[in-house]
C-alpha atoms as a PDB file:
ATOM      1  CA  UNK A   1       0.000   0.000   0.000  1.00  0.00           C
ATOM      2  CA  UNK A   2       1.137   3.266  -0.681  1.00  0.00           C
ATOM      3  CA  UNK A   3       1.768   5.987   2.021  1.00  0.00           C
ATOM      4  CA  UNK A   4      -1.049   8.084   0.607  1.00  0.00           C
ATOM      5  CA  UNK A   5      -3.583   5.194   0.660  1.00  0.00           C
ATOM      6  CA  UNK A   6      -2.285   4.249   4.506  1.00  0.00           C
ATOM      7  CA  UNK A   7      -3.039   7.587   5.377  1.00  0.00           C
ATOM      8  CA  UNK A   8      -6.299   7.956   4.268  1.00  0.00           C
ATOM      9  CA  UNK A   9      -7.039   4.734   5.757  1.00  0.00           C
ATOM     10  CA  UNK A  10      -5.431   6.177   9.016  1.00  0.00           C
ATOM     11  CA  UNK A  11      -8.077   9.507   8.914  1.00  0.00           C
ATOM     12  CA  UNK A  12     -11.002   7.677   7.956  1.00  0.00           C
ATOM     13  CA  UNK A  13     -10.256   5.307  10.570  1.00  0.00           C
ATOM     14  CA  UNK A  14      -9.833   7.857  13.194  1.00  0.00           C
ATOM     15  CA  UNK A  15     -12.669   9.587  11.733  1.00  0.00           C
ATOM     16  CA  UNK A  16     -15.160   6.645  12.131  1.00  0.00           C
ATOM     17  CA  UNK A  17     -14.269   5.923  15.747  1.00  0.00           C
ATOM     18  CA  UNK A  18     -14.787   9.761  17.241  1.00  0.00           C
ATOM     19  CA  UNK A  19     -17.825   9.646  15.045  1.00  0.00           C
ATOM     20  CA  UNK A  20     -19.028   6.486  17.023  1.00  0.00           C
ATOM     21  CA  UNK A  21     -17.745   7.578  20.136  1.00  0.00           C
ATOM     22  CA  UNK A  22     -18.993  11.083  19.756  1.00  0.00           C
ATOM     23  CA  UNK A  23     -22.731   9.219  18.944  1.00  0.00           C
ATOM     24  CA  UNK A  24     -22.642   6.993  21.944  1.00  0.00           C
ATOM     25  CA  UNK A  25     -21.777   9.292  24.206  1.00  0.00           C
ATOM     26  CA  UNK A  26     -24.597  11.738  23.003  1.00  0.00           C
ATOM     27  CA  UNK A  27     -27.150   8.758  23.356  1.00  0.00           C
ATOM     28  CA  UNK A  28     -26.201   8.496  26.926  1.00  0.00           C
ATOM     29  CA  UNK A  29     -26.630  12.313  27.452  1.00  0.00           C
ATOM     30  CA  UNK A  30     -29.644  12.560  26.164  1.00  0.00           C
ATOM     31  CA  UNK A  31     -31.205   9.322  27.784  1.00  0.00           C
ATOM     32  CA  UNK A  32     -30.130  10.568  31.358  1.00  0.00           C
ATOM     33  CA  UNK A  33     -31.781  14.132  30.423  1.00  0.00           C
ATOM     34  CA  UNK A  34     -34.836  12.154  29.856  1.00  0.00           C
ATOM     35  CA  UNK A  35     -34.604  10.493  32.996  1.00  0.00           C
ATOM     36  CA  UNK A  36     -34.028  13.366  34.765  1.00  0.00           C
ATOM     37  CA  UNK A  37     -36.990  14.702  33.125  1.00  0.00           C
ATOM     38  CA  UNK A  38     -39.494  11.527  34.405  1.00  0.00           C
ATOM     39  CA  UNK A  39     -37.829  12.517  37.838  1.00  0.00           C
ATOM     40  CA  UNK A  40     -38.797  16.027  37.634  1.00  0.00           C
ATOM     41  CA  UNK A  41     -42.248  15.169  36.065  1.00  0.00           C
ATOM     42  CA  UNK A  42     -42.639  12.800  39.160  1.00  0.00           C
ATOM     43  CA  UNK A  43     -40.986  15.021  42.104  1.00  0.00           C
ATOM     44  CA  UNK A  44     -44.112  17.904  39.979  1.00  0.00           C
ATOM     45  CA  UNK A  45     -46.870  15.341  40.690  1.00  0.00           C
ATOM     46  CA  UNK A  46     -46.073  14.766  43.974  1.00  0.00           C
ATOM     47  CA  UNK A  47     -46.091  18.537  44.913  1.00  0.00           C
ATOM     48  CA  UNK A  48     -49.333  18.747  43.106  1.00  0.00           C
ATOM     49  CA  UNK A  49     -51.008  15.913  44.950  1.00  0.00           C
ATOM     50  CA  UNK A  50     -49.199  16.687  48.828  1.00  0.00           C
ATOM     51  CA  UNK A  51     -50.799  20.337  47.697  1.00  0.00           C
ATOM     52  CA  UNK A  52     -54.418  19.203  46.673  1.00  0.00           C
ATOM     53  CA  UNK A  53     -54.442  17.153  49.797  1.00  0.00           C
ATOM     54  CA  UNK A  54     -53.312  20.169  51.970  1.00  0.00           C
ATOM     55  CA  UNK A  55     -55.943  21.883  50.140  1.00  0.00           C
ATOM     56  CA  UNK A  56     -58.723  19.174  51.002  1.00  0.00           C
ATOM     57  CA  UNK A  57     -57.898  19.079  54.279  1.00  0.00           C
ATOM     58  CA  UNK A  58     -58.230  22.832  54.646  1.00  0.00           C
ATOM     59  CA  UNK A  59     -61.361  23.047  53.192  1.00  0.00           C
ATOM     60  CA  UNK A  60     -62.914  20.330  55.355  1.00  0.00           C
ATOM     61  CA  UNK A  61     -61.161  22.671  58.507  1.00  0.00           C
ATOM     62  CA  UNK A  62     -62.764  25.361  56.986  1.00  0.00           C
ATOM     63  CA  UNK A  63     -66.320  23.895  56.480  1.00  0.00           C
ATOM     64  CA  UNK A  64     -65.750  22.379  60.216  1.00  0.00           C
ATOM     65  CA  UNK A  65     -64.880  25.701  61.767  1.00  0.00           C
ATOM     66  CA  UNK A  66     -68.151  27.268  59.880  1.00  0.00           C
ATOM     67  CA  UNK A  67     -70.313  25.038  61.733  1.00  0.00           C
ATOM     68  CA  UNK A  68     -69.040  25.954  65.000  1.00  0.00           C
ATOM     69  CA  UNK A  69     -68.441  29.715  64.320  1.00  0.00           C
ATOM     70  CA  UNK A  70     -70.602  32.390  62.983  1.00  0.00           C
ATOM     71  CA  UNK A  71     -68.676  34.267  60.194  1.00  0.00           C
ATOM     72  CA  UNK A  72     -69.200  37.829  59.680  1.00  0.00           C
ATOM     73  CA  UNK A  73     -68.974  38.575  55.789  1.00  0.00           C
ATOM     74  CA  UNK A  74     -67.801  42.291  56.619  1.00  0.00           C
ATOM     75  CA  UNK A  75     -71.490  43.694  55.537  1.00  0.00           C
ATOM     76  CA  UNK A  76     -72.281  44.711  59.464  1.00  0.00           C
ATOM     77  CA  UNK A  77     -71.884  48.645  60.935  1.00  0.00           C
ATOM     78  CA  UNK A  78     -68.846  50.296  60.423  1.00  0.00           C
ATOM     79  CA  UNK A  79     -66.236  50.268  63.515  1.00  0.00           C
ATOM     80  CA  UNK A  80     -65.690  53.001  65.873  1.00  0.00           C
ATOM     81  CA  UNK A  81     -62.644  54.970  65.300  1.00  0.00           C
ATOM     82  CA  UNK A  82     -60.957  57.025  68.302  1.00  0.00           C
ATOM     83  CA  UNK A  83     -62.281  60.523  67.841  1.00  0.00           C
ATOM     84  CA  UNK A  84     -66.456  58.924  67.767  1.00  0.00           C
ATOM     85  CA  UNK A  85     -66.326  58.800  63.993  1.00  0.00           C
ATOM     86  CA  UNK A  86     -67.350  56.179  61.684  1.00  0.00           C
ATOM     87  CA  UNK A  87     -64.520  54.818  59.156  1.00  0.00           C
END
């Protein structure tokens, strides 16, 4: 073989394996991205769900307290300021 020939069988070569090498270790990137994305997407859901519950749980305090106490909606006489004077 000639020197030419072994050296473009040399770069091509070379050129081949970094373009395999540069492939796999893209695949791998991007699958753990991914994963880390189902992570996120679960760690989101469970927020959401820990935040509904809270939610839930306040309303049924809520709906508890209203049957004990009598809730003013604001509607009633004006209060008193310091000088005899209405607000």
């Amino acid at each position: 073989m000639s020197r030419a020939s072994k050296l473009t069988l040399a770069t091509t070569s070379l050129g081949a394996i970094g373009i395999v090498i540069f492939v796999h270790y893209s695949q791998r990137a991007e699958k753990a991205a991914m994963h880390a994305g189902v992570i996120r997407d679960y760690e989101q859901q469970r927020l959401k769900r820990e935040r509904q519950a809270d939610f839930e749980m306040q309303r049924a305090l809520e709906e508890e307290y209203r049957k004990v106490q009598t809730v003013s909606d604001g509607g009633g006489p004006a209060p008193q300021q310091r000088d005899g004077t209405a607000s």
